[in-house]
Protein backbone atom coordinates (compact mmCIF):
# COMPACT_ATOMS: atom_id res chain seq x y z
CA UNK A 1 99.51 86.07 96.49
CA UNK A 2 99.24 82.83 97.53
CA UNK A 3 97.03 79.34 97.50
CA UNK A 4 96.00 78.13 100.46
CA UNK A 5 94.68 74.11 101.56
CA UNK A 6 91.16 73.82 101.13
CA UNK A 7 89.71 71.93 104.49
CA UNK A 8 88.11 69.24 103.88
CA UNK A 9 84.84 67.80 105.82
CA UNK A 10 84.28 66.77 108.54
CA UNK A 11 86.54 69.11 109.74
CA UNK A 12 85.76 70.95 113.00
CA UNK A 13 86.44 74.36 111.94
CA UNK A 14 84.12 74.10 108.97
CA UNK A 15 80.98 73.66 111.95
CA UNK A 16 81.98 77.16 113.56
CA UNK A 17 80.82 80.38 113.50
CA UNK A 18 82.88 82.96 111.72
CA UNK A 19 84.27 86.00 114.32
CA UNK A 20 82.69 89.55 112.70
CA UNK A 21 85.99 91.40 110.90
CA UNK A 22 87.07 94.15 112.63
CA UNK A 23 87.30 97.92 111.37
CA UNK A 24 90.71 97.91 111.86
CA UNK A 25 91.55 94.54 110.57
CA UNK A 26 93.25 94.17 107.27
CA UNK A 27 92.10 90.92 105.44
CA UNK A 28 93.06 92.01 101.51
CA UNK A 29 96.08 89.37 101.82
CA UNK A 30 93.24 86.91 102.79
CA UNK A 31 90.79 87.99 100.36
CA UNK A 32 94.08 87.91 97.58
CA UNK A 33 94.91 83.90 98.41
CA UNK A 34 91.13 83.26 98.51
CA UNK A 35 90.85 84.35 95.25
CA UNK A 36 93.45 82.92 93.88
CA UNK A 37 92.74 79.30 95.94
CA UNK A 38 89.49 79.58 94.56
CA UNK A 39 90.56 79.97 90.79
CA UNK A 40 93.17 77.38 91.36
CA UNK A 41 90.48 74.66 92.89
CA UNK A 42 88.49 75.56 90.68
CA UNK A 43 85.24 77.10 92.01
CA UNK A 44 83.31 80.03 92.10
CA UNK A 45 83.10 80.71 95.46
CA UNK A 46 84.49 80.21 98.86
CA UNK A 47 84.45 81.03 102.25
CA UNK A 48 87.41 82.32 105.30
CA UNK A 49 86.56 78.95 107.42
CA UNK A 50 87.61 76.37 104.15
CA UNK A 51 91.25 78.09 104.84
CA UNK A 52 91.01 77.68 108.02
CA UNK A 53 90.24 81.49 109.00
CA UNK A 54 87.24 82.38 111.24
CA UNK A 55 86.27 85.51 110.08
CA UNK A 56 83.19 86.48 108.37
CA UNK A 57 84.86 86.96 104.67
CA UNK A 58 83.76 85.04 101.44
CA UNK A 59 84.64 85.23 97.90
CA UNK A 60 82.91 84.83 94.54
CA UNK A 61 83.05 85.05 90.77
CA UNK A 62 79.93 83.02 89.47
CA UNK A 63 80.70 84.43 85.06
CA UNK A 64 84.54 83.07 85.33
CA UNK A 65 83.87 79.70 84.08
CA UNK A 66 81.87 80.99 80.76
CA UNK A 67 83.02 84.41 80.35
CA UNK A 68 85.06 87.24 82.01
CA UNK A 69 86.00 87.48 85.71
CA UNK A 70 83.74 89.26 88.00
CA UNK A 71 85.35 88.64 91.22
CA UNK A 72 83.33 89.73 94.35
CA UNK A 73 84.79 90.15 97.97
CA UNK A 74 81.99 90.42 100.63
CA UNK A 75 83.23 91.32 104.53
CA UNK A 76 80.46 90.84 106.91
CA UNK A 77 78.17 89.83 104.67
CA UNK A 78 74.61 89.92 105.89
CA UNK A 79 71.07 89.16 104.22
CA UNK A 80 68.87 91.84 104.57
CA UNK A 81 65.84 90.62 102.15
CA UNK A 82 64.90 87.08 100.66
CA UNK A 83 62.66 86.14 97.93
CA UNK A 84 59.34 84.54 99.03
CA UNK A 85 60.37 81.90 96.29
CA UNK A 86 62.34 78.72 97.14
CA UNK A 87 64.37 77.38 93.92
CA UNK A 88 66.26 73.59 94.48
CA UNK A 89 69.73 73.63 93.00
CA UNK A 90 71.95 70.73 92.65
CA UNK A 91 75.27 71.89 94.64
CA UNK A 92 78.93 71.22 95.28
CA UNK A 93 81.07 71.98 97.80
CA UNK A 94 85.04 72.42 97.53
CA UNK A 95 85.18 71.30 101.23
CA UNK A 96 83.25 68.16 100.48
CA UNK A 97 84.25 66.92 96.91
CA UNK A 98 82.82 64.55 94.49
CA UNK A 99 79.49 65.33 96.60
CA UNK A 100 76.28 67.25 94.72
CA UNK A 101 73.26 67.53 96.64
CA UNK A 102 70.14 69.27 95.74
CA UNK A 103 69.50 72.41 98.11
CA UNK A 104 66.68 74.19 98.47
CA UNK A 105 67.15 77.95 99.06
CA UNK A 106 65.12 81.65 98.16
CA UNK A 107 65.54 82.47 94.39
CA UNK A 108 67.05 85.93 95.20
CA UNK A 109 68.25 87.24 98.49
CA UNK A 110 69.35 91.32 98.93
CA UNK A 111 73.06 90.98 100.78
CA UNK A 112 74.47 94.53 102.66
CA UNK A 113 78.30 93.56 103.09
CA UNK A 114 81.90 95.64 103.49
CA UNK A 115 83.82 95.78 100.53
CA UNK A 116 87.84 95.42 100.19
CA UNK A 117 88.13 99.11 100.05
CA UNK A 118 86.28 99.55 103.65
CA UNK A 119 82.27 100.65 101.86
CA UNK A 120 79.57 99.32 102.63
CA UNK A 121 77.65 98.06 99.90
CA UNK A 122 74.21 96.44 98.88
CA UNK A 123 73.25 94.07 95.67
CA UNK A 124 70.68 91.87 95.10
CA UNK A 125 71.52 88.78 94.17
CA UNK A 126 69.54 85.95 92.08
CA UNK A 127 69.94 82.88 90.12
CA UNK A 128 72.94 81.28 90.34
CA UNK A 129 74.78 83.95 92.31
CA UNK A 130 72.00 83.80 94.70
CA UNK A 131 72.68 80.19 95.55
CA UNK A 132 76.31 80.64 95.91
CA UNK A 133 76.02 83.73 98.03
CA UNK A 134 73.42 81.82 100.24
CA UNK A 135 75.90 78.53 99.89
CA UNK A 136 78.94 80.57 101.22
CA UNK A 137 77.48 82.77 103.99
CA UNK A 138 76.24 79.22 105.28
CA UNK A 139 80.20 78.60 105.52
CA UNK A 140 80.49 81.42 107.54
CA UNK A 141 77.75 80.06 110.04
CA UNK A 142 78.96 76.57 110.58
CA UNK A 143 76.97 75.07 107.64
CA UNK A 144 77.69 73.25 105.11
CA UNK A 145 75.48 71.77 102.68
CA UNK A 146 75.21 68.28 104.02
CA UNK A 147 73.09 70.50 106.99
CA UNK A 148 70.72 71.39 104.13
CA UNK A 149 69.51 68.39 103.80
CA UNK A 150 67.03 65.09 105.00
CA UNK A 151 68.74 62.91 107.27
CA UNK A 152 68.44 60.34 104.21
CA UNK A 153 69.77 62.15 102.18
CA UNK A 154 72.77 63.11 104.03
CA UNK A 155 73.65 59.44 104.77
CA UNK A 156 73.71 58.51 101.34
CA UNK A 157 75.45 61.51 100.32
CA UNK A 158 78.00 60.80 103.18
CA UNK A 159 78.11 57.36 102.27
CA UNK A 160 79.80 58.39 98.87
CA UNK A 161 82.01 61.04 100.04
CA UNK A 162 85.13 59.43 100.30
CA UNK A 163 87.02 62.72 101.93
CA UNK A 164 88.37 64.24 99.29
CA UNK A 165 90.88 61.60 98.35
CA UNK A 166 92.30 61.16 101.27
């Protein structure tokens, strides 16, 4: 379909909380340019609010990078279980680039979510999936990673941003 601009922090719509998507609403063109915005950026994962949409929609394909795609479209995505165990993993953000900060989240978290062809669905997700599930339904609550964070650590982290080239 089509790319769309990444937003880039501090933008305002990147501290909102995502609208629920509808039954009746059709978001398979968004989920199409997220995908291929995401490929194009390149990440493995990103959320409706980073293209400026408010809905509760994120994408995903964690193997791309070292193997075949596994792309992953999650409507209403919701955590229904989380691992007891915390696991700290240095992170990136395609809203906040050049920026890695080390974020401490559960090691696996079981997600219930709507797929593209209107089923629900439920996975469990860990490792590295697990953080970027956890990283992008944070998106879709208003957080980014910066939130994660000590104070301290968010001003020096800030303090090197330099907005994305702009």
């Amino acid at each position: 379909m089509a790319q769309r601009e990444i937003l880039r922090w501090p933008d305002a719509l990147l501290s909102r909380v995502c609208a629920p998507v509808g039954a009746d609403e059709d978001v398979g063109g968004l989920v199409s340019d997220m995908f291929d915005t995401m490929y194009a950026a390149p990440g493995r994962g990103l959320a409706a609010p980073q293209v400026g949409v408010l809905k509760r929609v994120f994408v995903m394909d964690v193997t791309w990078k070292a193997g075949p795609r596994t792309p992953l479209a999650l409507i209403n995505p919701q955590v229904i279980d989380r691992a007891p165990d915390i696991q700290t993993t240095r992170e990136g953000c395609l809203s906040i680039p050049g920026v890695l900060i080390d974020v401490a989240r559960p090691e696996a978290v079981t997600m219930a979510w709507t797929d593209e062809a209107g089923r629900l669905r439920e996975d469990r997700f860990t490792g590295f999936a697990a953080v970027c599930a956890q990283h992008e339904l944070d998106h879709l609550d208003g957080i980014v990673t910066l939130d994660r964070v000590s104070p301290e650590v968010r001003r020096m982290a800030e303090a090197d941003y330099d907005g994305g080239g702009r």
